[in-house]
Protein backbone atom coordinates (compact mmCIF):
# COMPACT_ATOMS: atom_id res chain seq x y z
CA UNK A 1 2.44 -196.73 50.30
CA UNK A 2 1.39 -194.07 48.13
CA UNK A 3 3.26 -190.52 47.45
CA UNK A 4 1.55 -187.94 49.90
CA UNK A 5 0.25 -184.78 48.37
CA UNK A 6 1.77 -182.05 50.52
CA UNK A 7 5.75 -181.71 50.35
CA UNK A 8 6.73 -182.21 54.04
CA UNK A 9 7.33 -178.96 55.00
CA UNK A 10 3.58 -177.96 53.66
CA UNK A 11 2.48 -180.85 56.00
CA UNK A 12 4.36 -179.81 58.92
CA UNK A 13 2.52 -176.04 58.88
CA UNK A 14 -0.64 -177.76 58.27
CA UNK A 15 -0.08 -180.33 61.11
CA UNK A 16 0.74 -177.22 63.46
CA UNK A 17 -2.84 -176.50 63.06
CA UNK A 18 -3.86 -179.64 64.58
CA UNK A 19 -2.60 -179.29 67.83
CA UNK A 20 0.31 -178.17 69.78
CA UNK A 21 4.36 -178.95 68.73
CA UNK A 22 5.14 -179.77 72.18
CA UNK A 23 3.18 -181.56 74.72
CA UNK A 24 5.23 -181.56 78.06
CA UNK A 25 8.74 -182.34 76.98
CA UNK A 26 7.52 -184.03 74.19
CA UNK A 27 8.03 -182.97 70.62
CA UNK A 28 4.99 -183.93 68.43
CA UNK A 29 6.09 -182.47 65.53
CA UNK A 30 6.25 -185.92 63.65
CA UNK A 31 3.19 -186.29 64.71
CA UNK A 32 1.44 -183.31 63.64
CA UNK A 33 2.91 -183.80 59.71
CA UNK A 34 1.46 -187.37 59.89
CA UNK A 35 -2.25 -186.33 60.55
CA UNK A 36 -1.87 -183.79 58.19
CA UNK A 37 -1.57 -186.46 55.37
CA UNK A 38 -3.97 -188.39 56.56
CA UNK A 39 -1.25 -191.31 58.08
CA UNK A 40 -2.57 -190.43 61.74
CA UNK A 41 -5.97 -189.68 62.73
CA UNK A 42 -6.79 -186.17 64.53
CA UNK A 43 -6.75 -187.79 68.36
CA UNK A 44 -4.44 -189.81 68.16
CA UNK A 45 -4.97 -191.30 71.74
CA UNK A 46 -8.28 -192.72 70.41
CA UNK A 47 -7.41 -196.22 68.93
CA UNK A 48 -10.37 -196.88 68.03
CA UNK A 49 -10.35 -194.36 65.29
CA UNK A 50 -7.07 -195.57 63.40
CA UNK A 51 -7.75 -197.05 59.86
CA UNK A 52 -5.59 -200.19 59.09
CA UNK A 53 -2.83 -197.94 57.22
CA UNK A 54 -2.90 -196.02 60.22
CA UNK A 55 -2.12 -198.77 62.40
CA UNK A 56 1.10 -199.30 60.76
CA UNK A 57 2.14 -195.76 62.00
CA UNK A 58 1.61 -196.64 65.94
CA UNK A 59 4.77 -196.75 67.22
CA UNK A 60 6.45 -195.90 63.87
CA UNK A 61 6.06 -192.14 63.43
CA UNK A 62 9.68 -191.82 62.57
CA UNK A 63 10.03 -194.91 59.97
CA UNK A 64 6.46 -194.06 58.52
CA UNK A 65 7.54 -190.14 57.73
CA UNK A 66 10.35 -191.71 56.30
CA UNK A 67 8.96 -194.10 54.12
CA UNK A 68 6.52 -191.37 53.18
CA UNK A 69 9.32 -189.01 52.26
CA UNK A 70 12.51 -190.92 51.00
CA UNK A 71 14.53 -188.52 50.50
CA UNK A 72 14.87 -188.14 55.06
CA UNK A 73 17.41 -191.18 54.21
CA UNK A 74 19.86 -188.85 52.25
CA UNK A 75 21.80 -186.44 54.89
CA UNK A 76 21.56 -183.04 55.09
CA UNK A 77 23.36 -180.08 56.60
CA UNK A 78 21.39 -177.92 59.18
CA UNK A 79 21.44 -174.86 57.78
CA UNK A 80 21.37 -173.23 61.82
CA UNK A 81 24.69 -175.23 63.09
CA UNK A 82 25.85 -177.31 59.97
CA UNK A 83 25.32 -180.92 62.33
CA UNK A 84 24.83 -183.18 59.56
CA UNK A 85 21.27 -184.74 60.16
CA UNK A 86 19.07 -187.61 58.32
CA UNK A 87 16.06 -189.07 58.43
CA UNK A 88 13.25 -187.76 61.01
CA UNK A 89 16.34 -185.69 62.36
CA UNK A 90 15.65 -183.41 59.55
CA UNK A 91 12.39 -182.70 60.66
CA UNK A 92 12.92 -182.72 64.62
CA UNK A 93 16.60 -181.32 65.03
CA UNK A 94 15.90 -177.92 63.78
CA UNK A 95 12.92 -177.96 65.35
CA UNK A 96 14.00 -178.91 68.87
CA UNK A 97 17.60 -177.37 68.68
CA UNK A 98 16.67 -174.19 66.47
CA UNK A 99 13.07 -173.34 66.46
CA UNK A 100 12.34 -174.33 70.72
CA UNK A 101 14.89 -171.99 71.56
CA UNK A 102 13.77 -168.63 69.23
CA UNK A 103 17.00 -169.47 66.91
CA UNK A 104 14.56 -169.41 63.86
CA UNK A 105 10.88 -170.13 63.29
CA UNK A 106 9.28 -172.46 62.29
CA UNK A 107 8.27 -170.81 59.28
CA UNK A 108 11.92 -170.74 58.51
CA UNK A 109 12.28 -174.39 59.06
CA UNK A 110 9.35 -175.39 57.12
CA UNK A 111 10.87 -173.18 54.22
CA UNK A 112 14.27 -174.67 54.73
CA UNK A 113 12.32 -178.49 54.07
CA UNK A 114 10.33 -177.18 50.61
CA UNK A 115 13.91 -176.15 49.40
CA UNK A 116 15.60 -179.23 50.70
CA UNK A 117 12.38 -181.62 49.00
CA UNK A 118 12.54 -179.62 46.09
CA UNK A 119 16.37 -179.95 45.29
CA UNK A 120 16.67 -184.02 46.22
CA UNK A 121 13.43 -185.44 44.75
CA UNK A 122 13.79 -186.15 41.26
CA UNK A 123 9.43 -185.74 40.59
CA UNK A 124 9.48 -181.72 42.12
CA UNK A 125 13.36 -180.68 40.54
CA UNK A 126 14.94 -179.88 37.32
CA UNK A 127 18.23 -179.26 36.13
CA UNK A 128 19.71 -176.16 35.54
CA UNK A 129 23.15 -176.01 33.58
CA UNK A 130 24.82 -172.45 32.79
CA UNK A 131 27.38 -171.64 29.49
CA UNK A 132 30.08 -170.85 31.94
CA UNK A 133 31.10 -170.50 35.97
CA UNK A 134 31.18 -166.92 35.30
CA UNK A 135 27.31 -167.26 34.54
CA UNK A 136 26.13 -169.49 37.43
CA UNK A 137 28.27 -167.46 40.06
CA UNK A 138 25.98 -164.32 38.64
CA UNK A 139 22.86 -165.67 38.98
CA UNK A 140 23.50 -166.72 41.95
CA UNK A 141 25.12 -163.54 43.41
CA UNK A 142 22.02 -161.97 41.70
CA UNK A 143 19.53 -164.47 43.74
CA UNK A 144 21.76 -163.81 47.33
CA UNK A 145 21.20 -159.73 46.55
CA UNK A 146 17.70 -160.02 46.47
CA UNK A 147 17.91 -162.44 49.55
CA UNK A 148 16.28 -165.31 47.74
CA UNK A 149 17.55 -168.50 47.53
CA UNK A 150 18.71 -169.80 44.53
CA UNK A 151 15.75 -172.19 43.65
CA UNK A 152 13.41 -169.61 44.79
CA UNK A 153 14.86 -166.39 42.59
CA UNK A 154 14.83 -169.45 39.16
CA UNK A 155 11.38 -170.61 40.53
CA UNK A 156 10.35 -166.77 40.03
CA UNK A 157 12.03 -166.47 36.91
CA UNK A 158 9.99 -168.91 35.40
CA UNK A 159 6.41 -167.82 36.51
CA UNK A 160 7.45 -164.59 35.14
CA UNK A 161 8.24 -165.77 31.72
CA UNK A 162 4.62 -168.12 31.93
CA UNK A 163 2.98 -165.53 32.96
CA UNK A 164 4.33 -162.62 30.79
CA UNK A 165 4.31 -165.53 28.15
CA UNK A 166 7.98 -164.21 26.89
CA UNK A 167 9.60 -166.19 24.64
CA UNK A 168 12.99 -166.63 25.52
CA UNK A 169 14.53 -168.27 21.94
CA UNK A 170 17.26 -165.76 21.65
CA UNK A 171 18.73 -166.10 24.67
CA UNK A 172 18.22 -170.04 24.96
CA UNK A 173 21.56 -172.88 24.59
CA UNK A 174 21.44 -176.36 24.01
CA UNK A 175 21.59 -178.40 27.32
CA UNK A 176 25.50 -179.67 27.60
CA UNK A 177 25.67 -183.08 26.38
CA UNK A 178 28.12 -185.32 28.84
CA UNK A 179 29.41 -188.06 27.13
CA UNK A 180 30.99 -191.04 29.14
CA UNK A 181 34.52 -191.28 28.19
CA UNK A 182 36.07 -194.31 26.83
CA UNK A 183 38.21 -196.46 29.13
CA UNK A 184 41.40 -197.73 26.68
């Protein structure tokens, strides 16, 4: 199964364009991100319209997100009530627990996901490693004052310098190297 384009929460505020997040008592959140890649057509009652990839999803809407997003399997803290979560959980507990009852919005949530997929897949995140503690604790004291989080205040400080085009030589440091110590 191929890599999806949109980063899950992307697909999430694109799926809530494709029809309500709750039908009844039914969350169809899931739902709603898999037609927005493309693993669910737009009626999803009509089976006659499901493409053999598709097919595999009937039934499956919580294994197919997660083999469409691997990094559901790691767990994550809920950033609302700190109930550690995995899986489709990541997508529906906030959503259900949080966003149903005006805790936060979905906005928020779908936020919350980008910085989440950013941080744990290893094709959208970098590494970031600071001289000292003293350094790190700044920036991110820095990033909290202007009520960013800290991959969003370092994803801004790099489209700055690309689009300023600064050069940044002086202030650069070689990457730490970590060599494996020895066992005797």
């Amino acid at each position: 199964m191929k890599k999806p384009k949109l980063m899950l929460g992307e697909a999430i505020s694109k799926g809530s364009e494709c029809g309500p997040l709750v039908v009844g008592r039914e969350c169809k959140i899931v739902t709603r991100a898999l037609q927005a890649v493309d693993m669910l057509p737009p009626d999803p009652d009509d089976l006659q319209s499901y493409s053999p990839e598709q097919r595999k999803a009937v039934g499956y809407e919580n294994a197919t997100l997660s083999r469409l997003y691997p990094w559901l399997k790691q767990k994550q803290v809920c950033p609302w009530c700190g109930e550690q979560i995995q899986e489709a959980n990541i997508v529906l507990h906030p959503f259900v627990r949080h966003v149903c009852r005006r805790e936060t919005t979905l906005e928020d949530e779908c936020q919350w996901l980008r910085e989440v997929e950013e941080e744990v897949d290893p094709l959208v995140s970098v590494a970031i490693y600071f001289q000292t503690e003293d350094e790190r604790l700044y920036v991110l004291w820095e990033a909290q004052r202007q009520k960013l989080t800290l991959n969003a205040f370092l994803a801004a400080a790099v489209r700055m310098v690309l689009l300023h085009r600064l050069v940044l030589t002086e202030f650069a440091c070689p990457d730490p190297v970590f060599t494996r110590k020895e066992s005797l």
